[in-house]
PDB file of N, CA and C in Angstrom:
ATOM      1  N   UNK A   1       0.846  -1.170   0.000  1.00  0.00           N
ATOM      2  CA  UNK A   1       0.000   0.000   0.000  1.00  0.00           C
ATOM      3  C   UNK A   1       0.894   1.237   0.000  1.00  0.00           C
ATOM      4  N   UNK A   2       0.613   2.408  -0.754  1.00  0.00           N
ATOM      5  CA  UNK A   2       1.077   3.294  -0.769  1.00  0.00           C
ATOM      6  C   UNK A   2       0.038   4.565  -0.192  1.00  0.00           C
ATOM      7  N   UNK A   3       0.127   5.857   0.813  1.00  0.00           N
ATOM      8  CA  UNK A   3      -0.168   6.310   1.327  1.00  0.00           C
ATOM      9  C   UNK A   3       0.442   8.000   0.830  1.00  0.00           C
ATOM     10  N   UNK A   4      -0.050   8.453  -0.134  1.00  0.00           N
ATOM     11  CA  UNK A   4       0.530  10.237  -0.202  1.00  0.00           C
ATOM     12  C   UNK A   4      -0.422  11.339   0.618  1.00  0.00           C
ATOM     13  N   UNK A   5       0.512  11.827   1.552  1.00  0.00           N
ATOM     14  CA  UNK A   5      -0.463  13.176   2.423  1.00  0.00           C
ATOM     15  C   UNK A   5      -0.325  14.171   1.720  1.00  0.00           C
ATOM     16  N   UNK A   6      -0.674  14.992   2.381  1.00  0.00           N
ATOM     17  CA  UNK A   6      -0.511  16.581   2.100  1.00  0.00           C
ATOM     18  C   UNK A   6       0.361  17.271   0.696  1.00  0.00           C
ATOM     19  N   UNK A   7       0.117  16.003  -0.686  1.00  0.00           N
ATOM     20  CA  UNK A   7       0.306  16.896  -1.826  1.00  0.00           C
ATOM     21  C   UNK A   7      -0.612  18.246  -2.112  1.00  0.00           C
ATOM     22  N   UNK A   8       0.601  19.425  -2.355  1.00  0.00           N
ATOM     23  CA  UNK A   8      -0.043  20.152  -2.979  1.00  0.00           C
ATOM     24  C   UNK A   8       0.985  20.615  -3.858  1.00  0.00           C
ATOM     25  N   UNK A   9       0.462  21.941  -4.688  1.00  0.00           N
ATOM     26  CA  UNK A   9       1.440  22.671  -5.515  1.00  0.00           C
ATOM     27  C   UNK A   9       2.214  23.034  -5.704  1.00  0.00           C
ATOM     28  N   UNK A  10       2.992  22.387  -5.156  1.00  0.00           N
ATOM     29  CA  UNK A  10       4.671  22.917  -5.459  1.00  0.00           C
ATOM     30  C   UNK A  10       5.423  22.033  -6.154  1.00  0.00           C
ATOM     31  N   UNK A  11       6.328  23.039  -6.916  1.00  0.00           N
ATOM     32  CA  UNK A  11       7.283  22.401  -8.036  1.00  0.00           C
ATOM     33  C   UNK A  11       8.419  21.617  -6.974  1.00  0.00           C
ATOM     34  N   UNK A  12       9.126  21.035  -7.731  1.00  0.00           N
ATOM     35  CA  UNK A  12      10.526  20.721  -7.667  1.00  0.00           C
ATOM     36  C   UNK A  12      11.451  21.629  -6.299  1.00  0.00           C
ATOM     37  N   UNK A  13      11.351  23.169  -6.913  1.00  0.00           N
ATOM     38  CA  UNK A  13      11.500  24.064  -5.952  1.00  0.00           C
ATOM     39  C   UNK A  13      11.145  24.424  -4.730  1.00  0.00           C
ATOM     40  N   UNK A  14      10.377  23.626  -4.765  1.00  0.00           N
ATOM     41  CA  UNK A  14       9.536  24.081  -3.638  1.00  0.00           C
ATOM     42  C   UNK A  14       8.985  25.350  -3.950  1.00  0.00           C
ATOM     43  N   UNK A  15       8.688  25.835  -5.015  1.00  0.00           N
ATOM     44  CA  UNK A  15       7.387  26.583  -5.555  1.00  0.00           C
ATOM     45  C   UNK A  15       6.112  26.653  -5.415  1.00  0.00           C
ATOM     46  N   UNK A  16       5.402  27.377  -5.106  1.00  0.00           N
ATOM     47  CA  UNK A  16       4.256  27.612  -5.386  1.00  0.00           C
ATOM     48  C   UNK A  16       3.886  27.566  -6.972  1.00  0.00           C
ATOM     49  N   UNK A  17       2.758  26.793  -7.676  1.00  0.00           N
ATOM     50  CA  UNK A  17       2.596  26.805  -8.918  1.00  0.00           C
ATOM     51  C   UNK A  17       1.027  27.197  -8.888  1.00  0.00           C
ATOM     52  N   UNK A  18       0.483  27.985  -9.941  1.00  0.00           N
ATOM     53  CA  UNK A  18      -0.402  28.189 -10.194  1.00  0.00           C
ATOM     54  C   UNK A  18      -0.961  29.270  -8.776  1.00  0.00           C
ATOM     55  N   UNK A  19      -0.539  30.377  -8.009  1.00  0.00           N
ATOM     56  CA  UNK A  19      -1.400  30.976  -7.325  1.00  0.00           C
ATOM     57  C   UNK A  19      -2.353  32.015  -7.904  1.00  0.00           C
ATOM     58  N   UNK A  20      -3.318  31.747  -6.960  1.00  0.00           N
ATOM     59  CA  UNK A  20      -4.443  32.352  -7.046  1.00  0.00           C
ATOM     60  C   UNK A  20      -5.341  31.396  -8.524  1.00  0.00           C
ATOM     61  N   UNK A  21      -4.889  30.424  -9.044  1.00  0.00           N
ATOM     62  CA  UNK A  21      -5.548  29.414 -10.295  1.00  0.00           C
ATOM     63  C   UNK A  21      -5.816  28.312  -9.509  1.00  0.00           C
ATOM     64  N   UNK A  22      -7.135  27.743  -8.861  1.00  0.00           N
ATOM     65  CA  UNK A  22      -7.175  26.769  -9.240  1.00  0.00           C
ATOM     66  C   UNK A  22      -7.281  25.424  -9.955  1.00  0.00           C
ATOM     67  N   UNK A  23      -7.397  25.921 -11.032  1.00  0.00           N
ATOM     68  CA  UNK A  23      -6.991  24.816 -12.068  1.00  0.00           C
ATOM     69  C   UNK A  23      -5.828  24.457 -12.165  1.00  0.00           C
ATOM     70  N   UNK A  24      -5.096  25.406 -12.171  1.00  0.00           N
ATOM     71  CA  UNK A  24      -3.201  25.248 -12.190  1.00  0.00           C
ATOM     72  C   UNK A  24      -3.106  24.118 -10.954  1.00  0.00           C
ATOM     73  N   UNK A  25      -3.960  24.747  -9.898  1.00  0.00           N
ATOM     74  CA  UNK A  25      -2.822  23.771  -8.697  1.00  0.00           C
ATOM     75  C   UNK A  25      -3.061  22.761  -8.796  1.00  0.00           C
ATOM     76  N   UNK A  26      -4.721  22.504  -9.108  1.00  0.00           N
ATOM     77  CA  UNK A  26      -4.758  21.309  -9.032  1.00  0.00           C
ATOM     78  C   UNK A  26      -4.078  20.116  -9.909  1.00  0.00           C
ATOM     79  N   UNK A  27      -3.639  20.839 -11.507  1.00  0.00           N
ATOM     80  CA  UNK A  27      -3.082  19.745 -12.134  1.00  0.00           C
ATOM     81  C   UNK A  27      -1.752  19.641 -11.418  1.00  0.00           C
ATOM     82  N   UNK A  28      -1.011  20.696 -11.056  1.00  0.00           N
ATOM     83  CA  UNK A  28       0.657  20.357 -10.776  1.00  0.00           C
ATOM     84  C   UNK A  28       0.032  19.243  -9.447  1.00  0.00           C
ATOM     85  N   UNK A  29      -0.817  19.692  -8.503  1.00  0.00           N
ATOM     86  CA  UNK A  29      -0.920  18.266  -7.429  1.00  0.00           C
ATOM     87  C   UNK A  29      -0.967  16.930  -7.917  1.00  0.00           C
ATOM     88  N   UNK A  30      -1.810  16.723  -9.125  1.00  0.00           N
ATOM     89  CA  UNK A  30      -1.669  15.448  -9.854  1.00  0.00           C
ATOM     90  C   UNK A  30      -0.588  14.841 -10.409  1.00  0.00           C
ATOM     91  N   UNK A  31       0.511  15.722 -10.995  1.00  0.00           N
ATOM     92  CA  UNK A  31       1.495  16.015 -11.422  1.00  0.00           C
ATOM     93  C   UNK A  31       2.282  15.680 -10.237  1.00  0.00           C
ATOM     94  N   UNK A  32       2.331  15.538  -9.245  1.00  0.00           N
ATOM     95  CA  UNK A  32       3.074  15.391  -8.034  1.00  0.00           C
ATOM     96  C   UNK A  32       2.842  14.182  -7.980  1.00  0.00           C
ATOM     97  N   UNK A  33       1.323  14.003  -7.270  1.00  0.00           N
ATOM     98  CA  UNK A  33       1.009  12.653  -7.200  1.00  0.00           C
ATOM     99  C   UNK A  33       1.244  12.033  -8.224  1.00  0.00           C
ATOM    100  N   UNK A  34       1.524  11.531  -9.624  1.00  0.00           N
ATOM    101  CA  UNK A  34       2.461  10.786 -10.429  1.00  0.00           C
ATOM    102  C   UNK A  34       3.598  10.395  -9.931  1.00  0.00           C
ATOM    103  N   UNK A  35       4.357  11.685  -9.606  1.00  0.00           N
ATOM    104  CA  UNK A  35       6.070  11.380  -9.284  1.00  0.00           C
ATOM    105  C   UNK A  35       5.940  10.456  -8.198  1.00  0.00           C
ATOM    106  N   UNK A  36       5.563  10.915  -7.624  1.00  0.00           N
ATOM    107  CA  UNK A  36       5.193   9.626  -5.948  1.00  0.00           C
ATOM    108  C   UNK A  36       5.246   8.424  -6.269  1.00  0.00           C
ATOM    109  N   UNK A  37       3.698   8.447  -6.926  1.00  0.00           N
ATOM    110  CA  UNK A  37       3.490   7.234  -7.498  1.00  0.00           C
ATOM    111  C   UNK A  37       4.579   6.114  -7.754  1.00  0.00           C
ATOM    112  N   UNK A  38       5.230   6.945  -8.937  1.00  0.00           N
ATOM    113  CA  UNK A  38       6.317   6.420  -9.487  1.00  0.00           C
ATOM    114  C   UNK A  38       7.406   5.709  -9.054  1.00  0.00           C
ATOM    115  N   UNK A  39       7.562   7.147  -7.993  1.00  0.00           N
ATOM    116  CA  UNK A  39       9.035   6.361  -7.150  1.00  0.00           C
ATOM    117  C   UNK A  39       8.593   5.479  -5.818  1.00  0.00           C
ATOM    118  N   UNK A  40       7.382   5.158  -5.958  1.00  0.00           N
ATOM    119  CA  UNK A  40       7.263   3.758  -4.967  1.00  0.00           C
ATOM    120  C   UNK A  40       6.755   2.770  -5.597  1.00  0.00           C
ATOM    121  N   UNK A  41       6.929   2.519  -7.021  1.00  0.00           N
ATOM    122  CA  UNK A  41       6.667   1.818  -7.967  1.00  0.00           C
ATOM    123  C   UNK A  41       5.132   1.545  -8.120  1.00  0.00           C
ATOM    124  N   UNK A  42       4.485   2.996  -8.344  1.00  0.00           N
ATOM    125  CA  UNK A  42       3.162   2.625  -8.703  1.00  0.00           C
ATOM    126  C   UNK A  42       2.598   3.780  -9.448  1.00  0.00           C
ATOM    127  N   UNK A  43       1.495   3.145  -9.764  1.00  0.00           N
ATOM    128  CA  UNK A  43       0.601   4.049 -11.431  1.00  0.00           C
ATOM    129  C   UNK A  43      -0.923   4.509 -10.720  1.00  0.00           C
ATOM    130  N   UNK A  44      -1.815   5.773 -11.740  1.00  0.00           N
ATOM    131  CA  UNK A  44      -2.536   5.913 -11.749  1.00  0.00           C
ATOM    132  C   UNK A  44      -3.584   4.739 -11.502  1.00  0.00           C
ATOM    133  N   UNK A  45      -3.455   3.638 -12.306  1.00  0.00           N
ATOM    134  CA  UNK A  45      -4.204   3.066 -12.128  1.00  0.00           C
ATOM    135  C   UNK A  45      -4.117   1.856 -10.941  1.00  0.00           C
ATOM    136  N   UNK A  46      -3.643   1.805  -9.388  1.00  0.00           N
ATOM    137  CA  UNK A  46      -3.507   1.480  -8.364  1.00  0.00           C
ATOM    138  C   UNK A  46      -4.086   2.914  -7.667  1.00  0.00           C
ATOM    139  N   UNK A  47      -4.466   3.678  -7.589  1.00  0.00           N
ATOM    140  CA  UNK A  47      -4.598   4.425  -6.940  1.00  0.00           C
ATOM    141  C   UNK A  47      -6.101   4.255  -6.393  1.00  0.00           C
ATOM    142  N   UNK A  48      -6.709   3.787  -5.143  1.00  0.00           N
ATOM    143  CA  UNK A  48      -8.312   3.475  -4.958  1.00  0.00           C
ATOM    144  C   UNK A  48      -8.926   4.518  -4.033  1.00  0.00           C
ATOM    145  N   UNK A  49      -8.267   5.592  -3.324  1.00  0.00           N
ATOM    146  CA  UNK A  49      -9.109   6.377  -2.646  1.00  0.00           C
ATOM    147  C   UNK A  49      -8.203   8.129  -3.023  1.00  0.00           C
ATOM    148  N   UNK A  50      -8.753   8.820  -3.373  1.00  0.00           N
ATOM    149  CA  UNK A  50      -8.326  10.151  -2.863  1.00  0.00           C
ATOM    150  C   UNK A  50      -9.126  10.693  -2.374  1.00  0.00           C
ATOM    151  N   UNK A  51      -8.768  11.903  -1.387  1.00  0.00           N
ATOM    152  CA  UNK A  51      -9.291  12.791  -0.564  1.00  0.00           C
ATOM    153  C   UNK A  51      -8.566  14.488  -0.628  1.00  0.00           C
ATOM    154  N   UNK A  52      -9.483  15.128  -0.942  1.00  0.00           N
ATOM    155  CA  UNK A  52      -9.712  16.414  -1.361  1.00  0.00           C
ATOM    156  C   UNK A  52      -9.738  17.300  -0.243  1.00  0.00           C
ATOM    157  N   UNK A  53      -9.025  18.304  -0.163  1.00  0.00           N
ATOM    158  CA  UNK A  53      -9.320  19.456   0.716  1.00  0.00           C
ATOM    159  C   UNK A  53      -9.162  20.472  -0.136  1.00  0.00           C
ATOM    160  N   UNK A  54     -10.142  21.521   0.188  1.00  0.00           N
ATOM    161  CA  UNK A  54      -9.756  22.468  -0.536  1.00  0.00           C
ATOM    162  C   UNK A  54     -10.316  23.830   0.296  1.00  0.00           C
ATOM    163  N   UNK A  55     -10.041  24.908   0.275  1.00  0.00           N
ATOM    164  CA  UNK A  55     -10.568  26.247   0.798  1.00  0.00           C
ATOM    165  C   UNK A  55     -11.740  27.023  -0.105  1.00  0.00           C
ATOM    166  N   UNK A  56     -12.161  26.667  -0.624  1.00  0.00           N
ATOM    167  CA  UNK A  56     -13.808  27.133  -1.493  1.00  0.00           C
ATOM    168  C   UNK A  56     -14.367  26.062  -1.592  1.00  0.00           C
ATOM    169  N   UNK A  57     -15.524  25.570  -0.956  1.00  0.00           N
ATOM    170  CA  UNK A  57     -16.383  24.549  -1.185  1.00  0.00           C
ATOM    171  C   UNK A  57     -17.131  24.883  -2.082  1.00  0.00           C
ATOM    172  N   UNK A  58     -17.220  24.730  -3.410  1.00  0.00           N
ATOM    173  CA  UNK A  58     -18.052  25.439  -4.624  1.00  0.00           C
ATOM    174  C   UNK A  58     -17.958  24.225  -5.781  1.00  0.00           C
ATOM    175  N   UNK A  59     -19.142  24.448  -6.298  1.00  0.00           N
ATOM    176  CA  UNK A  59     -19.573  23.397  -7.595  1.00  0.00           C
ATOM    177  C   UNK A  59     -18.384  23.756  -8.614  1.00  0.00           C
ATOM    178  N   UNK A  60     -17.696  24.654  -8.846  1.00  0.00           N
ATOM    179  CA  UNK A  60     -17.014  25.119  -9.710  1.00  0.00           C
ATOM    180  C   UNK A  60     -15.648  24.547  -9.618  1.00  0.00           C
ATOM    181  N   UNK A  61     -14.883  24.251  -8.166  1.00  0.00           N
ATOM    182  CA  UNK A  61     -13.852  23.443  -7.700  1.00  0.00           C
ATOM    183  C   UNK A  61     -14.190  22.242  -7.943  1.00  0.00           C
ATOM    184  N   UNK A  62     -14.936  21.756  -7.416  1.00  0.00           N
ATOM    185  CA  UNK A  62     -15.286  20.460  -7.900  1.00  0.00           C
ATOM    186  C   UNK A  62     -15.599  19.891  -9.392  1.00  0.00           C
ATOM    187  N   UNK A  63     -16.424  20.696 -10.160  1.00  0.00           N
ATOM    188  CA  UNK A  63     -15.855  20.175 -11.242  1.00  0.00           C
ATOM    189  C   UNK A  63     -14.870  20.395 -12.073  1.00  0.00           C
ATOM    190  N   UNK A  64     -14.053  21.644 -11.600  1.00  0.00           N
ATOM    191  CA  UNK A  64     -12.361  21.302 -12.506  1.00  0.00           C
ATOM    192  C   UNK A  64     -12.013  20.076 -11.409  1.00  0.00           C
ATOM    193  N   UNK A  65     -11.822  19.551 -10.495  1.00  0.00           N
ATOM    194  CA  UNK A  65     -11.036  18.694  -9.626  1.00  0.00           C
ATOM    195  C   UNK A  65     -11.648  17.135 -10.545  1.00  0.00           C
ATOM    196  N   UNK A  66     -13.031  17.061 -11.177  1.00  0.00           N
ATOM    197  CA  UNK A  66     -13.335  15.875 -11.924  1.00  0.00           C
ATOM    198  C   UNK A  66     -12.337  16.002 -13.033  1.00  0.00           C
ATOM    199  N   UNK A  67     -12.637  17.079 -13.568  1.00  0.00           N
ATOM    200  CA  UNK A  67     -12.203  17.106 -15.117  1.00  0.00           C
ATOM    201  C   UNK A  67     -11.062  16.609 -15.065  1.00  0.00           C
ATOM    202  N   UNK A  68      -9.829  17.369 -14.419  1.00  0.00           N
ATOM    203  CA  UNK A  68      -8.688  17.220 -14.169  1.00  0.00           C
ATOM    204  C   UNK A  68      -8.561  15.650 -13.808  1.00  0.00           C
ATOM    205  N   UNK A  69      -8.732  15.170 -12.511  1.00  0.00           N
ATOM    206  CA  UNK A  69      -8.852  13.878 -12.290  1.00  0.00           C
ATOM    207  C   UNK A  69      -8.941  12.661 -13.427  1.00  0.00           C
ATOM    208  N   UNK A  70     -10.165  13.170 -14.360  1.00  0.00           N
ATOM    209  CA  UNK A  70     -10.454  12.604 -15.478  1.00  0.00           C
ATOM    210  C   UNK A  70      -9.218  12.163 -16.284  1.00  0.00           C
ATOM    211  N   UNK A  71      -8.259  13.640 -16.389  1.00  0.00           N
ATOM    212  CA  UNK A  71      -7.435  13.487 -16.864  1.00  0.00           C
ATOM    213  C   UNK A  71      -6.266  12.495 -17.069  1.00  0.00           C
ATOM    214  N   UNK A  72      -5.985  12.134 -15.484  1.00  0.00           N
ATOM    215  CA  UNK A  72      -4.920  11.320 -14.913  1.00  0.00           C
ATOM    216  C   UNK A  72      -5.234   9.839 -14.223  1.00  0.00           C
ATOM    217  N   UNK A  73      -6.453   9.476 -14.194  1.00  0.00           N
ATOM    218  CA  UNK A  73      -7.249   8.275 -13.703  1.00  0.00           C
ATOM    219  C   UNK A  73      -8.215   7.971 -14.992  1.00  0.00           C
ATOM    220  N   UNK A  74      -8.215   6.495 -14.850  1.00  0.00           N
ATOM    221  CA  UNK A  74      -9.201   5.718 -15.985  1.00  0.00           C
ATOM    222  C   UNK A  74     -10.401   5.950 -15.085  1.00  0.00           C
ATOM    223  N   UNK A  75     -11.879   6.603 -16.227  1.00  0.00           N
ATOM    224  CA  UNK A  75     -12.527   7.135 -15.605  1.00  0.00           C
ATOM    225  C   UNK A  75     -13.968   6.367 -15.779  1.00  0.00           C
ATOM    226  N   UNK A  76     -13.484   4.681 -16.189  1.00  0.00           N
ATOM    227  CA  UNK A  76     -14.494   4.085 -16.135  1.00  0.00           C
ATOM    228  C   UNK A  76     -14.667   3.181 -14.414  1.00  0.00           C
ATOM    229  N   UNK A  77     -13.608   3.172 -13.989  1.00  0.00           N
ATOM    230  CA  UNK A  77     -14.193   2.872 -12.622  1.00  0.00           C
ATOM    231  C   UNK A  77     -13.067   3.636 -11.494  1.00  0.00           C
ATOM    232  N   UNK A  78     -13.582   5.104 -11.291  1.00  0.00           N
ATOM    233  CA  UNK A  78     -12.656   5.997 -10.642  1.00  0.00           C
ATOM    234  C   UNK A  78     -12.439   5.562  -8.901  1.00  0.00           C
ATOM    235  N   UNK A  79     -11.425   6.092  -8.384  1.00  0.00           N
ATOM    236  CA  UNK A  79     -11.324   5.715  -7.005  1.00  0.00           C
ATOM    237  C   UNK A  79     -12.453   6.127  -6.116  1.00  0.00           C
ATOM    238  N   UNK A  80     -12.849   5.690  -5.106  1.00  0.00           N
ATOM    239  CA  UNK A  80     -13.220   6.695  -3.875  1.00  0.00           C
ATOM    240  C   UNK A  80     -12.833   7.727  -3.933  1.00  0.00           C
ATOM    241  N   UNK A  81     -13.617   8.678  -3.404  1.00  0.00           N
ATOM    242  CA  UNK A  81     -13.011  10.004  -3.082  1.00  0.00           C
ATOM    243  C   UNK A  81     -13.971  10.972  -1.835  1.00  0.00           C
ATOM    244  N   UNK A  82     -13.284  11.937  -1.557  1.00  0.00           N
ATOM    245  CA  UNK A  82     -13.680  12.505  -0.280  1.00  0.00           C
ATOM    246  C   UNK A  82     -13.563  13.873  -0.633  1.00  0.00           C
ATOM    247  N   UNK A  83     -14.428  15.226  -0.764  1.00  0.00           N
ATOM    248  CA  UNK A  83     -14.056  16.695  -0.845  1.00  0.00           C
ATOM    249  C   UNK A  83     -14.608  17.222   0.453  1.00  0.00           C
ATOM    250  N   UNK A  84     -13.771  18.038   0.917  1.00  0.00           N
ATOM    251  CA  UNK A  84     -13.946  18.606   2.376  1.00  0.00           C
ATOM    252  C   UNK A  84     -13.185  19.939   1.927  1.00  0.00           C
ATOM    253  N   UNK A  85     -14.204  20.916   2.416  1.00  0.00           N
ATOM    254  CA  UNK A  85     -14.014  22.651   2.741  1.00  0.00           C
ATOM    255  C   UNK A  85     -13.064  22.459   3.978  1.00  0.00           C
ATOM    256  N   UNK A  86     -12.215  23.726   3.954  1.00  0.00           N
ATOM    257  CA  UNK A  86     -11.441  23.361   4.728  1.00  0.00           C
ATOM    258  C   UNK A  86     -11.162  25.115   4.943  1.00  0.00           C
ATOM    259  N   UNK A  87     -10.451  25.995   5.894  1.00  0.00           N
ATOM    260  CA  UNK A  87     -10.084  27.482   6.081  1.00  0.00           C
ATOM    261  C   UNK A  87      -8.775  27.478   5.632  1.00  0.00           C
ATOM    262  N   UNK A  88      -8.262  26.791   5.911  1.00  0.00           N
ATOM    263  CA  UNK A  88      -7.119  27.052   5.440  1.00  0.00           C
ATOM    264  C   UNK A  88      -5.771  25.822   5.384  1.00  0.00           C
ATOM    265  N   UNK A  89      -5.099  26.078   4.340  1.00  0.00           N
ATOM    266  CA  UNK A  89      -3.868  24.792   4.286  1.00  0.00           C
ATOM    267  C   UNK A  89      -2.984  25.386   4.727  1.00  0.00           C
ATOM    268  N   UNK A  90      -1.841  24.105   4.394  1.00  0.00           N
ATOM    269  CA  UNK A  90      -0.203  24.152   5.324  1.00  0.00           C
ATOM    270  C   UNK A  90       0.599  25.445   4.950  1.00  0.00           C
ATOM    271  N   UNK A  91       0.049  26.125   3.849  1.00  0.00           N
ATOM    272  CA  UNK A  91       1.147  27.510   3.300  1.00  0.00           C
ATOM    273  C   UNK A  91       0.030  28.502   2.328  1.00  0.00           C
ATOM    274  N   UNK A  92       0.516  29.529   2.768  1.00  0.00           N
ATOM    275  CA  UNK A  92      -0.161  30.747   2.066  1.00  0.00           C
ATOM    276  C   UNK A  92      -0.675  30.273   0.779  1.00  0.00           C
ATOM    277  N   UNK A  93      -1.649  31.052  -0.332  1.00  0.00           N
ATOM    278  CA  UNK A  93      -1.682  30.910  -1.357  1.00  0.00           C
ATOM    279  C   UNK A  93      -2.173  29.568  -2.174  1.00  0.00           C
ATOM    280  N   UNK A  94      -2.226  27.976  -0.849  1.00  0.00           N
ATOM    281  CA  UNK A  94      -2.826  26.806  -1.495  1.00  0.00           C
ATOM    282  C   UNK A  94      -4.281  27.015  -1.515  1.00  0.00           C
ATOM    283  N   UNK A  95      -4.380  26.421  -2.388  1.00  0.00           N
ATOM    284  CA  UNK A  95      -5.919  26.151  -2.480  1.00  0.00           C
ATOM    285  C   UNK A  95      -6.476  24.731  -2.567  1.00  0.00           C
ATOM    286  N   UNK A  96      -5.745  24.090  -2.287  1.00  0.00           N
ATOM    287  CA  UNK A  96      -6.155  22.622  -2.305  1.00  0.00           C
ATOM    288  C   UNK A  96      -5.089  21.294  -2.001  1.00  0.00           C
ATOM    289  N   UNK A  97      -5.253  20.528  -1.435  1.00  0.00           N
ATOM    290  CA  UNK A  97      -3.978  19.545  -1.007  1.00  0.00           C
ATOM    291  C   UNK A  97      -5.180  18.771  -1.290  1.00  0.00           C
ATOM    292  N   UNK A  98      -4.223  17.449  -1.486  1.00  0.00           N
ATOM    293  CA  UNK A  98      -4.854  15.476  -2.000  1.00  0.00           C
ATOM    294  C   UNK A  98      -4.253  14.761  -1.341  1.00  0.00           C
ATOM    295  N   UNK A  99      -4.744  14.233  -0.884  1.00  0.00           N
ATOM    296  CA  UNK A  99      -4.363  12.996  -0.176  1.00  0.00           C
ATOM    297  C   UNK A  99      -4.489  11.376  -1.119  1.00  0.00           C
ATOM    298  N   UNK A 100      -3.658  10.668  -1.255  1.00  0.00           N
ATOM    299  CA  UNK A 100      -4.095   9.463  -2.322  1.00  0.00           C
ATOM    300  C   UNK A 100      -3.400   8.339  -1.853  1.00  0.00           C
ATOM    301  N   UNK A 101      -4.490   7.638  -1.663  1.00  0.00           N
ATOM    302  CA  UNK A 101      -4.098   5.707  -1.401  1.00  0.00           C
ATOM    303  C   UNK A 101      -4.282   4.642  -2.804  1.00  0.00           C
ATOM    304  N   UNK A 102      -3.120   4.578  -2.879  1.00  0.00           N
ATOM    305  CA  UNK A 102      -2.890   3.081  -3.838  1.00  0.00           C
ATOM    306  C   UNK A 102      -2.986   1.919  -3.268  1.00  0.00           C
ATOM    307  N   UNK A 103      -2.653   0.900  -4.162  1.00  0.00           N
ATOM    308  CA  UNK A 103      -2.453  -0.408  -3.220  1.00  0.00           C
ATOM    309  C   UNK A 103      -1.752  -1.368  -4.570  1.00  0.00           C
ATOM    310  N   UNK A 104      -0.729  -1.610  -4.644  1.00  0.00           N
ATOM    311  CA  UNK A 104       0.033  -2.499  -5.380  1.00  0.00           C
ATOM    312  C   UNK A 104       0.440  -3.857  -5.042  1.00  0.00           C
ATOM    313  N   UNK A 105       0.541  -4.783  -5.567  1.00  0.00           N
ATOM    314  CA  UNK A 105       0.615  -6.105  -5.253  1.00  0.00           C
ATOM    315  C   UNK A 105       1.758  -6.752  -5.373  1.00  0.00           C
TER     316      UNK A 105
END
């Protein structure tokens, strides 16, 4: 089992990517969650639960967070998932952290 917390938007640098966009952050978080993935030898498609925080609870977050998702997960049988409003994350300027459980064999 693989277990990723508190991805959010930051590059390589430890950057902030995409502020004040949430669309931006959310793809570089996916974009993160890949690399993870990766280097504990696992894929999009092991991935069975994510969990969403974000600071605007709005129909509008949520569906870029599908679309996007769509993007990076086979979207004929998608993971669990969890979206929770939240005041505020670990650093200025986020707008959303993921949490994502795989499970590889």
């Amino acid at each position: 089992m693989v277990v990723l917390s508190g991805q959010v938007s930051f590059d390589e640098k430890r950057e902030l990517v995409g502020e004040g966009d949430f669309a931006a952050q959310t793809r570089q978080v996916f974009e993160n969650i890949g690399f993870a993935l990766s280097a504990a030898g696992a894929s999009y498609a092991d991935v069975i639960k994510l969990d969403y925080f974000v600071t605007d609870f709005n129909d509008e977050y949520r569906d870029t967070i599908v679309k996007i998702r769509d993007e990076y997960i086979c979207t004929e049988n998608p993971p669990v998932n969890t979206l929770l409003g939240v005041t505020t994350l670990g650093a200025p300027g986020l707008l959303i952290e993921i949490e994502a459980t795989a499970f590889i064999e």
